[in-house]
N, C-alpha and C. Protein backbone atom coordinates (compact mmCIF):
# COMPACT_ATOMS: atom_id res chain seq x y z
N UNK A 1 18.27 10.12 -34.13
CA UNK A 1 18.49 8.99 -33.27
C UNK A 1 17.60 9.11 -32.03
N UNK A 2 17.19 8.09 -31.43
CA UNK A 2 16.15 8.20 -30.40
C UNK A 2 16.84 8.15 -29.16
N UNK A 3 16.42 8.60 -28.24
CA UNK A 3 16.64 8.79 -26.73
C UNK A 3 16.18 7.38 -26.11
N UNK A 4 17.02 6.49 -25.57
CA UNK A 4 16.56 5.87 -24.80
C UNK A 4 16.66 5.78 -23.60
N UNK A 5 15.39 5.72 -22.72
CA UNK A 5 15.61 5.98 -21.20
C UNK A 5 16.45 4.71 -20.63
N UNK A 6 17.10 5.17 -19.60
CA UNK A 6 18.02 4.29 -18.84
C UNK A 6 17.32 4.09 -17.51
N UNK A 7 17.31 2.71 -16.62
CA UNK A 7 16.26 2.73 -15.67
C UNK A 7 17.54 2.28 -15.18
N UNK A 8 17.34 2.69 -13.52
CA UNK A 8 17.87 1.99 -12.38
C UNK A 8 18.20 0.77 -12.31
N UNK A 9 18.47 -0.06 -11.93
CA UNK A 9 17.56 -1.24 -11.04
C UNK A 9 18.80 -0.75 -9.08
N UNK A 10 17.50 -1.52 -8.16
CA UNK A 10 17.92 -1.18 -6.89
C UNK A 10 17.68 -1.98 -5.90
N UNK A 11 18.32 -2.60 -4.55
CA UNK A 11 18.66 -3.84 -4.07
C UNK A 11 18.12 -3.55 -2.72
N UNK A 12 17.55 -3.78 -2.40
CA UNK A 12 17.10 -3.65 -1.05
C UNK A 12 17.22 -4.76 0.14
N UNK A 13 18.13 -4.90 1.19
CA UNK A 13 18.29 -6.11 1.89
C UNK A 13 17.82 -5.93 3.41
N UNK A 14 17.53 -7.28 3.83
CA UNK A 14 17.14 -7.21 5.44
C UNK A 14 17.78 -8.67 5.77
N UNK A 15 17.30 -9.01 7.13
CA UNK A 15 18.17 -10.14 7.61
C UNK A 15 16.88 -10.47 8.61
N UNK A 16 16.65 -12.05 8.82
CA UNK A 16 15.98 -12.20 9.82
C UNK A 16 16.62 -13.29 10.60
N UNK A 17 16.36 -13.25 11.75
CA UNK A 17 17.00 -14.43 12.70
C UNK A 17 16.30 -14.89 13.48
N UNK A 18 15.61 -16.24 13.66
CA UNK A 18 14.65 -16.94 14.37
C UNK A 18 15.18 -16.75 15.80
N UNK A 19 14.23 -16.56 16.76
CA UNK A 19 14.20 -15.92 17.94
C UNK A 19 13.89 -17.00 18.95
N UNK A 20 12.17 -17.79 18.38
CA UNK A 20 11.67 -18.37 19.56
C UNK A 20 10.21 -18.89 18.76
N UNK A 21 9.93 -20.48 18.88
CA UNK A 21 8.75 -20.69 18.73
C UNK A 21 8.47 -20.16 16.96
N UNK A 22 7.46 -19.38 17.06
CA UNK A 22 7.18 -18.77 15.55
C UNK A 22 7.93 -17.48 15.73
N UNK A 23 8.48 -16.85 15.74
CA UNK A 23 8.90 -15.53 15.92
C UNK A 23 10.36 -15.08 15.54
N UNK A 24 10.74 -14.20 15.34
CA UNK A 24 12.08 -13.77 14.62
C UNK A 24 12.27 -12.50 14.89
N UNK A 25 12.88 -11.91 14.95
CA UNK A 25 13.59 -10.20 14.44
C UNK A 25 14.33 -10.08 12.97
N UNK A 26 13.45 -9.08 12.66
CA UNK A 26 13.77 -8.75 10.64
C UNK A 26 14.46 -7.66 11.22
N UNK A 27 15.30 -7.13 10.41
CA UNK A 27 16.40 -5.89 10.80
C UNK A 27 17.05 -5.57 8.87
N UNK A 28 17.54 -4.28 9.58
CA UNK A 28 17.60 -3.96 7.77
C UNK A 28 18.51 -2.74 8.26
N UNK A 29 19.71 -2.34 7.80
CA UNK A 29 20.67 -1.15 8.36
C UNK A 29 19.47 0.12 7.75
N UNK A 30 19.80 0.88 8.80
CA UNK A 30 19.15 2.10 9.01
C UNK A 30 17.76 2.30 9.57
N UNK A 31 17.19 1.32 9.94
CA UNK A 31 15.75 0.91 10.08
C UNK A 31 15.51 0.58 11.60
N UNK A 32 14.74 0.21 12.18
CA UNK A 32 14.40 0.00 13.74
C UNK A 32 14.32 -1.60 13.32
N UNK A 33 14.62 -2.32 14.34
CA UNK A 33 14.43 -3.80 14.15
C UNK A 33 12.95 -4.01 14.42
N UNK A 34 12.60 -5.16 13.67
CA UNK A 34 11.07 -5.81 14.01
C UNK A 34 10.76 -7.26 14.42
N UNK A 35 9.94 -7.49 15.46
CA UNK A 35 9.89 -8.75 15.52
C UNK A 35 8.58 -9.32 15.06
N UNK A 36 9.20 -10.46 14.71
CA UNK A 36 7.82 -10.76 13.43
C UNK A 36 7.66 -12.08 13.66
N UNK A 37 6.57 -12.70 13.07
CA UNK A 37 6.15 -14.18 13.51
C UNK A 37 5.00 -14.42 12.85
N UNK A 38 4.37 -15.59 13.40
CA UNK A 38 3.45 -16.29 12.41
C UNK A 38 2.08 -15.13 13.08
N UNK A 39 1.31 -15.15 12.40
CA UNK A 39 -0.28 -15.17 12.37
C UNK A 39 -1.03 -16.23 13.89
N UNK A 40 -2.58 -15.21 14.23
CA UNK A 40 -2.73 -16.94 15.09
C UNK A 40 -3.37 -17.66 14.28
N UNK A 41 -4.04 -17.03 13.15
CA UNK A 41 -4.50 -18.47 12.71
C UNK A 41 -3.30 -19.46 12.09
N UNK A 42 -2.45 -19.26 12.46
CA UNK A 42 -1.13 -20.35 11.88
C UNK A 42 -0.18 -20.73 12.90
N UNK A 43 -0.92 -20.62 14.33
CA UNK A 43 -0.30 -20.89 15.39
C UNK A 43 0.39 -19.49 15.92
N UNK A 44 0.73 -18.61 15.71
CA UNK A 44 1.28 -17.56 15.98
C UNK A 44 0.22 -16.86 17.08
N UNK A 45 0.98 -15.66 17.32
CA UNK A 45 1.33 -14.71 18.42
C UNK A 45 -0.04 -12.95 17.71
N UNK A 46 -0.76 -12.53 18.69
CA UNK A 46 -1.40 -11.49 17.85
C UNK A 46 -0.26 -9.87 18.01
N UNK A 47 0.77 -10.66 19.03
CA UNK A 47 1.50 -9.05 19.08
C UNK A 47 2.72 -8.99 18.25
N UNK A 48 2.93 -9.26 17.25
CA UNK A 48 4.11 -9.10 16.55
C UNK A 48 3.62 -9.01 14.95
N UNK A 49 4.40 -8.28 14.32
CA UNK A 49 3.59 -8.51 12.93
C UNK A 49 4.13 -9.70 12.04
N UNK A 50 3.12 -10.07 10.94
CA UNK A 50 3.68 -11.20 10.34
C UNK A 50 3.92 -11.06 8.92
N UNK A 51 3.79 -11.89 8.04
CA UNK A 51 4.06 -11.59 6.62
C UNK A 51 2.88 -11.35 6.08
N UNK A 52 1.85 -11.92 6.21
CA UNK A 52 0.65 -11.44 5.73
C UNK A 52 0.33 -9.90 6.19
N UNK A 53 0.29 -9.17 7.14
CA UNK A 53 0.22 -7.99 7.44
C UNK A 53 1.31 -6.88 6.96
N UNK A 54 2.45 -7.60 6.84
CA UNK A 54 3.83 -6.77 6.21
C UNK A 54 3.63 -6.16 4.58
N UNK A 55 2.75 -7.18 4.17
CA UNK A 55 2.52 -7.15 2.66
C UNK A 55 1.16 -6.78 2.35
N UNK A 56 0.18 -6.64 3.07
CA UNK A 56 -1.17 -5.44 2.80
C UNK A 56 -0.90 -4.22 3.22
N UNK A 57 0.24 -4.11 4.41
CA UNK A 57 1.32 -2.90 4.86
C UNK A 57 2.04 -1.97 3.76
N UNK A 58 3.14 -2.69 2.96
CA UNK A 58 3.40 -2.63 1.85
C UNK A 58 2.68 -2.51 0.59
N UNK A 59 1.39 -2.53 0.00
CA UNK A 59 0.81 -2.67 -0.57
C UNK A 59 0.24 -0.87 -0.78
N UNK A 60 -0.23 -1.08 1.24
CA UNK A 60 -0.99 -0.04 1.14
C UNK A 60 -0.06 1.84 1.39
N UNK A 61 1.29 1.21 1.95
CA UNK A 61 2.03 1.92 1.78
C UNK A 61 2.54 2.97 0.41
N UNK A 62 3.15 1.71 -0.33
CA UNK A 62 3.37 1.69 -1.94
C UNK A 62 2.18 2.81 -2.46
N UNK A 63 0.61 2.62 -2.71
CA UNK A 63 -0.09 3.13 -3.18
C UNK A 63 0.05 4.24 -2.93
N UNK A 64 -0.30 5.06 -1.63
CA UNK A 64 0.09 6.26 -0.44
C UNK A 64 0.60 7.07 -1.32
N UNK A 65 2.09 6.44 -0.86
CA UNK A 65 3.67 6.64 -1.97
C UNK A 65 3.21 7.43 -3.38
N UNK A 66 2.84 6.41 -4.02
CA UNK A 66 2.80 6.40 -5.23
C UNK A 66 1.69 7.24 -5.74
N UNK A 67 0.79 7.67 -5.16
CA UNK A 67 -0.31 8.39 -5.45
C UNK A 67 0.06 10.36 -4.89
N UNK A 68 0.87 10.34 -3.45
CA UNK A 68 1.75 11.43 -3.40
C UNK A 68 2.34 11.65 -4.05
N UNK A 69 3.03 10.84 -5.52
CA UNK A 69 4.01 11.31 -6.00
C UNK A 69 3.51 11.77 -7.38
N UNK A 70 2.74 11.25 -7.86
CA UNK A 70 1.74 11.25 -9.11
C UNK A 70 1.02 12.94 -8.82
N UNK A 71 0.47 12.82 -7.53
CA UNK A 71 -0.27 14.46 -7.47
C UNK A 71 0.41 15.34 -7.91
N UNK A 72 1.48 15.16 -6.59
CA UNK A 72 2.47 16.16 -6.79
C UNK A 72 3.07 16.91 -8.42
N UNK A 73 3.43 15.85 -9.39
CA UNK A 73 4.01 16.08 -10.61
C UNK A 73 2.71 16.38 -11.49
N UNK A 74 1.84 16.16 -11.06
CA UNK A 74 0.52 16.69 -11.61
C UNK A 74 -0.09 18.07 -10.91
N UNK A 75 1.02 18.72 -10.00
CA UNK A 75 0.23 19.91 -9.34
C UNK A 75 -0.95 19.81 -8.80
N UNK A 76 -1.12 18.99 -8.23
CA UNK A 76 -2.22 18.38 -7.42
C UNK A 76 -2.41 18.67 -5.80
N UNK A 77 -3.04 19.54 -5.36
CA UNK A 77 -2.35 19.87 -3.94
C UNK A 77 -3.16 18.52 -2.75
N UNK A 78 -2.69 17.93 -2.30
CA UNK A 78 -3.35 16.87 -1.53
C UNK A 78 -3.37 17.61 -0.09
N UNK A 79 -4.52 17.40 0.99
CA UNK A 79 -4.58 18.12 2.24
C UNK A 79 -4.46 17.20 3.19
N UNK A 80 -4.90 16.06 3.00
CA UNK A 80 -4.46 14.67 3.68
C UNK A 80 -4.82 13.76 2.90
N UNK A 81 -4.25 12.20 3.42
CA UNK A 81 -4.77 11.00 2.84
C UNK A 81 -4.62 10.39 4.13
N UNK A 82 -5.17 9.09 3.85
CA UNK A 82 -5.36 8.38 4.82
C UNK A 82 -6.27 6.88 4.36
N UNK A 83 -5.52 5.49 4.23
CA UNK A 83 -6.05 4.92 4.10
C UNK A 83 -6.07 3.49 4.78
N UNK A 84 -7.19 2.68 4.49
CA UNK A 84 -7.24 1.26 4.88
C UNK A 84 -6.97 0.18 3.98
N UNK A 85 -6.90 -1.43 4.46
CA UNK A 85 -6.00 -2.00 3.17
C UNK A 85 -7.01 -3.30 4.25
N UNK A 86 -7.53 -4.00 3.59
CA UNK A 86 -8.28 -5.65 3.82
C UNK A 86 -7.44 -6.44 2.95
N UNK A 87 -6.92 -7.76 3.37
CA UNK A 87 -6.33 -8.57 2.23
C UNK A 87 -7.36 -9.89 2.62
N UNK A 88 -7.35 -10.46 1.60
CA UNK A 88 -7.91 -11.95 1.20
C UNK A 88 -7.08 -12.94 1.67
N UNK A 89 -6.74 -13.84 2.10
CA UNK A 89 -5.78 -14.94 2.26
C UNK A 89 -6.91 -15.84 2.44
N UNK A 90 -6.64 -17.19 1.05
CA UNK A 90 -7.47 -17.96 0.70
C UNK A 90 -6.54 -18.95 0.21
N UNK A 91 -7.51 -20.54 0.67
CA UNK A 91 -6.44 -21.47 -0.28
C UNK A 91 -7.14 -21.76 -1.94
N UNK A 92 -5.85 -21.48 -2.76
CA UNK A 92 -6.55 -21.38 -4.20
C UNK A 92 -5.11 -21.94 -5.17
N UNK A 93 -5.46 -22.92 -6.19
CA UNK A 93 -4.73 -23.69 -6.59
C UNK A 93 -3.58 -24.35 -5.60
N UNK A 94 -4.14 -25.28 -4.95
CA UNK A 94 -3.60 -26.16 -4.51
C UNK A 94 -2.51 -25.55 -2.79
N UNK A 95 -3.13 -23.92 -2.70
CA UNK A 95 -2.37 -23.49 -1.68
C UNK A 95 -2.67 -22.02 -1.33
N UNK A 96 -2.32 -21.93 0.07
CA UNK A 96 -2.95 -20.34 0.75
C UNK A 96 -1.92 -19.29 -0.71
N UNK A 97 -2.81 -17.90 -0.66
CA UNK A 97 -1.99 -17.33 -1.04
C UNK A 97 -3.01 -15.94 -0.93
N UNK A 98 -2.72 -14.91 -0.84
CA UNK A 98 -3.28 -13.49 -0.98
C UNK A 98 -3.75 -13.53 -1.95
N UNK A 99 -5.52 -13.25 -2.21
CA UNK A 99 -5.84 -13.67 -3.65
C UNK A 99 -6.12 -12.03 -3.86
N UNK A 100 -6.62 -11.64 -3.12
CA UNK A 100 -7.35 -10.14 -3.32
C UNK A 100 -7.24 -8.88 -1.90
N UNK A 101 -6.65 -7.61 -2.27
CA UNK A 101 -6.42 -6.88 -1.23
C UNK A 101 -7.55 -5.55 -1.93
N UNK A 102 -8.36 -5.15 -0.88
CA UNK A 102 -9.03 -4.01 -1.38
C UNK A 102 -8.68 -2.93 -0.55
N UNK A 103 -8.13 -1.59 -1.04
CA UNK A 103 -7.83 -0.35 -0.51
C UNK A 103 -8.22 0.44 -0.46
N UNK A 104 -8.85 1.45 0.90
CA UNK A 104 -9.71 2.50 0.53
C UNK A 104 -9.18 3.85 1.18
N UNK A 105 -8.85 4.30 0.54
CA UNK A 105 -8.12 5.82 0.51
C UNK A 105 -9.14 6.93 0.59
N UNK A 106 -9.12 7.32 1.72
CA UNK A 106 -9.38 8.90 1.72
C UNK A 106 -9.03 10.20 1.72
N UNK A 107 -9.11 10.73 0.34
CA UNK A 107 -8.17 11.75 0.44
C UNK A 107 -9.10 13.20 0.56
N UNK A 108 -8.41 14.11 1.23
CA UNK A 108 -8.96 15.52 1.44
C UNK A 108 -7.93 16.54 0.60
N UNK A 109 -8.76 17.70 -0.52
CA UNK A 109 -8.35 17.91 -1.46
C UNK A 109 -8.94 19.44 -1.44
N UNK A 110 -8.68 20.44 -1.83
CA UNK A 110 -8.94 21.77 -1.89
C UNK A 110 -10.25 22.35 -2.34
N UNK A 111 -10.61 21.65 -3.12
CA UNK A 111 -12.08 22.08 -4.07
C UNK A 111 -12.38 20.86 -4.71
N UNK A 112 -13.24 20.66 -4.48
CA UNK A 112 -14.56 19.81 -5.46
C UNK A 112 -13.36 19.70 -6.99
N UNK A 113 -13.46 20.82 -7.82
CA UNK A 113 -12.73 20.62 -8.45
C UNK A 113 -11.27 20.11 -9.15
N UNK A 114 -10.99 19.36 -7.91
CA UNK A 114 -9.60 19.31 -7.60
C UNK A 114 -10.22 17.27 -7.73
N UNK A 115 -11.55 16.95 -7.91
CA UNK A 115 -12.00 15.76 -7.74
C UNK A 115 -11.63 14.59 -8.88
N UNK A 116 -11.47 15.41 -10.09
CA UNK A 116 -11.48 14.85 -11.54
C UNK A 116 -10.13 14.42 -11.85
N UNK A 117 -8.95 15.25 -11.33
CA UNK A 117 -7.70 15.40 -11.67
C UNK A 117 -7.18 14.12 -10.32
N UNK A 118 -7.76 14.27 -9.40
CA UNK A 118 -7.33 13.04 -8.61
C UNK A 118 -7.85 11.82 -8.96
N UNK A 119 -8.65 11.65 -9.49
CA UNK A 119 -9.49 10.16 -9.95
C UNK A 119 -8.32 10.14 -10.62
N UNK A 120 -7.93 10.71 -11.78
CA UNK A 120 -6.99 10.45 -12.45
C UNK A 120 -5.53 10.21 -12.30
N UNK A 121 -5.07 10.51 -11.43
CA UNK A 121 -4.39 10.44 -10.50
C UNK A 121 -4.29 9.14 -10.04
N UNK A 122 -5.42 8.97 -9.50
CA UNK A 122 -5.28 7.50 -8.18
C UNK A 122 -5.43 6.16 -9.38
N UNK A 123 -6.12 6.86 -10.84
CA UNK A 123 -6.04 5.52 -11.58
C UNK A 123 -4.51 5.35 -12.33
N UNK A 124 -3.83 6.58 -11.98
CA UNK A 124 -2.31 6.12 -12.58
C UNK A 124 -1.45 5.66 -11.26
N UNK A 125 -2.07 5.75 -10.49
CA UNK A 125 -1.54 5.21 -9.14
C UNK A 125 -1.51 3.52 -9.50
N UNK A 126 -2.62 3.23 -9.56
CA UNK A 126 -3.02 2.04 -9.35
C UNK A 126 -2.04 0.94 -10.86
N UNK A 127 -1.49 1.95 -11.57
CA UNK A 127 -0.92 1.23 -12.79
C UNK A 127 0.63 1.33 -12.58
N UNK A 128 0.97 2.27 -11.29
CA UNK A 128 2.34 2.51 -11.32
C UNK A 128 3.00 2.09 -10.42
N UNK A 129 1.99 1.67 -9.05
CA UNK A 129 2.41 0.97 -7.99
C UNK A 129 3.33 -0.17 -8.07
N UNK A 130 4.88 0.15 -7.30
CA UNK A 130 5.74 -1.11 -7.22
C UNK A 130 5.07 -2.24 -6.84
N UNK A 131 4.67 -1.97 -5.72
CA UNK A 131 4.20 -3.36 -5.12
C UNK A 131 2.76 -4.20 -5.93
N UNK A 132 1.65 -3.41 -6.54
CA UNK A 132 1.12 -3.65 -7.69
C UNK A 132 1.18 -4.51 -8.24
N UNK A 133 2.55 -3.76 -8.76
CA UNK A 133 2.80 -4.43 -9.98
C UNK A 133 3.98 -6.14 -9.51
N UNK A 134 3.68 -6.15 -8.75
CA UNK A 134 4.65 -7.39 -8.18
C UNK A 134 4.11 -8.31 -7.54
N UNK A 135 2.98 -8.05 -7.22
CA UNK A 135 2.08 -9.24 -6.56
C UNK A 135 1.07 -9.91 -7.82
N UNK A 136 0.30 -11.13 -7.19
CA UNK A 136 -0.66 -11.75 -8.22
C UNK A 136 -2.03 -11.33 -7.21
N UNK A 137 -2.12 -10.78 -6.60
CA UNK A 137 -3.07 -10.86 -6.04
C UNK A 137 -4.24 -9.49 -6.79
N UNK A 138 -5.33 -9.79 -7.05
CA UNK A 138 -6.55 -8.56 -7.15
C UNK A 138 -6.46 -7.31 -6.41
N UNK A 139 -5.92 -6.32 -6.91
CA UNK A 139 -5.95 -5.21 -5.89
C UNK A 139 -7.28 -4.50 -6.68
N UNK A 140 -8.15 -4.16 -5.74
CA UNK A 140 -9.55 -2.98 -5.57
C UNK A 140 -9.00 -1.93 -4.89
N UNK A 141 -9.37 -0.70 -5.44
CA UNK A 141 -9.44 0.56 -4.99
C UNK A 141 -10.20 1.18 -5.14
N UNK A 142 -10.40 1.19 -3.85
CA UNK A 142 -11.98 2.49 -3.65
C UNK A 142 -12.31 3.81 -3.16
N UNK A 143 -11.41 4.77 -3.79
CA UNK A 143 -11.03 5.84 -3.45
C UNK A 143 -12.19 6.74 -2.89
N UNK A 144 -12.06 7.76 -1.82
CA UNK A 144 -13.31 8.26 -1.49
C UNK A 144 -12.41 10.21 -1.65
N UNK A 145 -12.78 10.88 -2.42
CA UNK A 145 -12.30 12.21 -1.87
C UNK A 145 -13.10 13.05 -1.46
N UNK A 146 -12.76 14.17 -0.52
CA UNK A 146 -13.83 14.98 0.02
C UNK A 146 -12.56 15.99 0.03
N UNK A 147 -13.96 17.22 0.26
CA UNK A 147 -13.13 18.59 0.25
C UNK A 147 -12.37 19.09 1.85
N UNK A 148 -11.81 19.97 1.79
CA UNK A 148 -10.75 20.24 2.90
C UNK A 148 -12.40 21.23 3.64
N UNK A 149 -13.18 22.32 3.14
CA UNK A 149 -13.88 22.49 3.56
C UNK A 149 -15.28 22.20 4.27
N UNK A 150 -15.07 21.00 3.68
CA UNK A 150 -16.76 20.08 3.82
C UNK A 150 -16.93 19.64 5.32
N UNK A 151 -17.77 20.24 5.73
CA UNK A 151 -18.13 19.57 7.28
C UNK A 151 -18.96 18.21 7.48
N UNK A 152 -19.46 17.88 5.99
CA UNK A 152 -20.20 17.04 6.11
C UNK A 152 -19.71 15.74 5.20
N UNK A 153 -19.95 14.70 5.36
CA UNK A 153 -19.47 13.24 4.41
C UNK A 153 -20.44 13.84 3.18
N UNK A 154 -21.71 14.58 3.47
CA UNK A 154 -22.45 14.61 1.93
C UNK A 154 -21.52 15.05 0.71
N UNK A 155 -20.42 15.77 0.78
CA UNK A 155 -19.39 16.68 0.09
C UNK A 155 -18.50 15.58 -0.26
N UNK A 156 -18.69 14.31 0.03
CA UNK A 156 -17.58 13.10 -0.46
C UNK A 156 -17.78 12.72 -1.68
N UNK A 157 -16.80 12.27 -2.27
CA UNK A 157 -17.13 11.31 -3.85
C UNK A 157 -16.18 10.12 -3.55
């Protein structure tokens, strides 16, 4: 008889309450409250974050996440990461929407050799990511790794 895996499922809630103008406070138990609002190009405010930034946030978070967790179970020793996240917001079929977010991760890694097993890595990242896998938008990843010893960018891939 076969084993079948049993998956979770898991609920995650927040609350927002309009504040003023474009702006709100998102709050979520256990969490710091945030105040959030429109974009300026949508009339909004540049000091508060908005939904478009929450979700290349999330995006680029998720990956992070998900690529720490992949090493790890792969014995992968990571020395840092650190990355950036550009999103697209374009109007396309008939309305704005995030068409394309490109992410570029730099990770610092023990040995050169340690280069092959992370590509591999960051490409099961890129297939396992929650948020990934939940958006329509084009995600690019352009992973750069370099060694923990390298003084120089020439030592990057």
């Amino acid at each position: 008889m076969e084993n079948k895996t049993t998956y979770r499922t898991f609920q995650f809630e927040n609350t927002i309450v309009w504040r003023s103008s474009r702006r709100g406070l998102l709050s979520a138990l256990q969490h710091p409250d945030m105040e959030v609002g429109s974009p300026p190009a949508f009339k909004g405010d540049p000091d508060v974050w908005c939904p478009e930034d929450l979700l290349i946030g999330a995006l680029n978070t998720c990956l992070m996440l998900t690529f720490l967790s992949v090493s790890h179970r792969r014995g992968l020793q990571v020395g840092a990461y650190e990355s950036s996240a550009q999103g697209t917001l374009e109007h396309s079929d008939g309305k704005y929407r995030v068409t394309r977010v490109k992410v570029r991760p730099v990770v610092l890694l023990n040995t050169k050799v340690d280069f092959v097993a992370a590509r591999e890595a960051m490409q099961e990242t890129i297939e396992s990511c929650i948020i990934t896998n939940s958006i329509r938008a084009t995600v690019e990843l352009d992973p750069q790794f370099r060694e923990a010893t390298a003084t120089s960018d020439s030592d990057a891939e």
